[in-house]
Protein backbone atom coordinates (compact mmCIF):
# COMPACT_ATOMS: atom_id res chain seq x y z
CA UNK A 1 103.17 67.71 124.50
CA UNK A 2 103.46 67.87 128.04
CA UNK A 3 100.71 68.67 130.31
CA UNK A 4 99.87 72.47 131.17
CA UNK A 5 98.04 74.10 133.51
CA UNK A 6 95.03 76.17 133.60
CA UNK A 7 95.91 80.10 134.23
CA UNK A 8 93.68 82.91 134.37
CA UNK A 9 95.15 85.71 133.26
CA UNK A 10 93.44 89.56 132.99
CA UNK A 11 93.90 91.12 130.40
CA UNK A 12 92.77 95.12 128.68
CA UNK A 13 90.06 94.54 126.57
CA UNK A 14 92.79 95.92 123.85
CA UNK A 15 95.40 93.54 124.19
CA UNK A 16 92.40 90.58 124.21
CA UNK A 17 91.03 92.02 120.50
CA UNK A 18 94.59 91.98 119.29
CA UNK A 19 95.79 88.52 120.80
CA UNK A 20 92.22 87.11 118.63
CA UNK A 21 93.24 89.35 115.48
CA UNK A 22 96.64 87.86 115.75
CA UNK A 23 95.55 84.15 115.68
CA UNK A 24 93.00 84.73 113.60
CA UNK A 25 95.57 86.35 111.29
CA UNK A 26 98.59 83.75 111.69
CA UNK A 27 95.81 80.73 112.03
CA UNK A 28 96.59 80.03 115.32
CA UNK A 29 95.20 79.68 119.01
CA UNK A 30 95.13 82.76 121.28
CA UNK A 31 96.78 80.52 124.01
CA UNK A 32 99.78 79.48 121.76
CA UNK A 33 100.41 83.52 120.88
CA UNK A 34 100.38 83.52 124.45
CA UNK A 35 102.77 80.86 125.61
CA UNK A 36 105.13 82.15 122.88
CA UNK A 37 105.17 85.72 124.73
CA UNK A 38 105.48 84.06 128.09
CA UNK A 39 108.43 81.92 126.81
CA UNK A 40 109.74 85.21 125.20
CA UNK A 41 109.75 87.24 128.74
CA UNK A 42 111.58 83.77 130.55
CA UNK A 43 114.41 84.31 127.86
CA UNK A 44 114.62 88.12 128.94
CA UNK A 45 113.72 89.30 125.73
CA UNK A 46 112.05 92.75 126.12
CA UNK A 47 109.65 94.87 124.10
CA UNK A 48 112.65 97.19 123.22
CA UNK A 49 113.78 94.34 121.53
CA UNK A 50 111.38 92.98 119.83
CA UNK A 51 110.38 96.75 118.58
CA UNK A 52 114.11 96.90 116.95
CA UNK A 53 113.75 93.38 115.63
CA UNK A 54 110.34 94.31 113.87
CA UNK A 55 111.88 96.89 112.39
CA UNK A 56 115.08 95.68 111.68
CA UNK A 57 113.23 93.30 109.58
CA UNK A 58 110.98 95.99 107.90
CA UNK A 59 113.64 98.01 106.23
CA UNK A 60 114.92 94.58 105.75
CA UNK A 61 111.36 93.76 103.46
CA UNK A 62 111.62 97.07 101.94
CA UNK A 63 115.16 96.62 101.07
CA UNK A 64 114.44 93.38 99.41
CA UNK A 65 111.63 94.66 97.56
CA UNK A 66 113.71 97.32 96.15
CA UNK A 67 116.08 95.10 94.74
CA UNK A 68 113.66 93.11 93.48
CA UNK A 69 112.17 95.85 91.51
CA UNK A 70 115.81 96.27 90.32
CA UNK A 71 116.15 92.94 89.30
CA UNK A 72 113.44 93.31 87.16
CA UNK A 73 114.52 96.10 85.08
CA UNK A 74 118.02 94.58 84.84
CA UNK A 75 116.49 91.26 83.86
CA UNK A 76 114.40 93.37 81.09
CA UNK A 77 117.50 95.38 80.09
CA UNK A 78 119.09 92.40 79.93
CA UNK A 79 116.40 90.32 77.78
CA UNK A 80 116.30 93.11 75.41
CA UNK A 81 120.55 93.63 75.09
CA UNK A 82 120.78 89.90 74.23
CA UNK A 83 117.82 90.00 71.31
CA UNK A 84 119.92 92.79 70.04
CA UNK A 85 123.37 90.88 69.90
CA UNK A 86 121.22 87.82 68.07
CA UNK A 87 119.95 89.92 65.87
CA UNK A 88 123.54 91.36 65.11
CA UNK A 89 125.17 88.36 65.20
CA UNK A 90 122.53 87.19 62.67
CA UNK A 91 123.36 90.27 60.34
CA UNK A 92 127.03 89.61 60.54
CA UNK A 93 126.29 86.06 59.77
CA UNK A 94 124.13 87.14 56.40
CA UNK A 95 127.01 88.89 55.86
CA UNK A 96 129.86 86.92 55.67
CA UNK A 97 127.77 83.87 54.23
């Protein structure tokens, strides 16, 4: 890691209780969180664009869900189609035996 340098920075007593839930949340240090967001705004990425990402990627989790959800039920379907050709199959075996 290269060396860094001490930087006060003031901050609304808002943003400071959501930088601590964040870390405490995603486990990591207040001043990382930070350095991310000041790397973030040397890139020239805005908060327009980071509000569009975030929810670009929730419809994105809710789409995903939903055809999860749908996977089950075809999964299910498709469980319960395939007893019913072994049990046919079986049948037609008894059958023709």
């Amino acid at each position: 890691m290269s060396s860094m340098v001490l930087t006060q920075v003031y901050l609304e007593p808002s943003q400071k209780q959501a930088l601590a839930s964040q870390a405490k949340k995603s486990g990591r240090k207040v001043s990382e969180i930070m350095r991310d967001a000041v790397d973030a705004a040397i890139a020239g990425v805005t908060l327009e664009e980071i509000q569009t990402l975030d929810m670009g990627t929730q419809r994105a989790q809710g789409d995903i869900s939903a055809m999860l959800a749908d996977l089950k039920v075809n999964t299910t379907e498709h469980t319960a189609f395939m007893r019913e050709i072994a049990k046919l199959q079986k049948a037609a075996a008894k059958e023709f035996a």
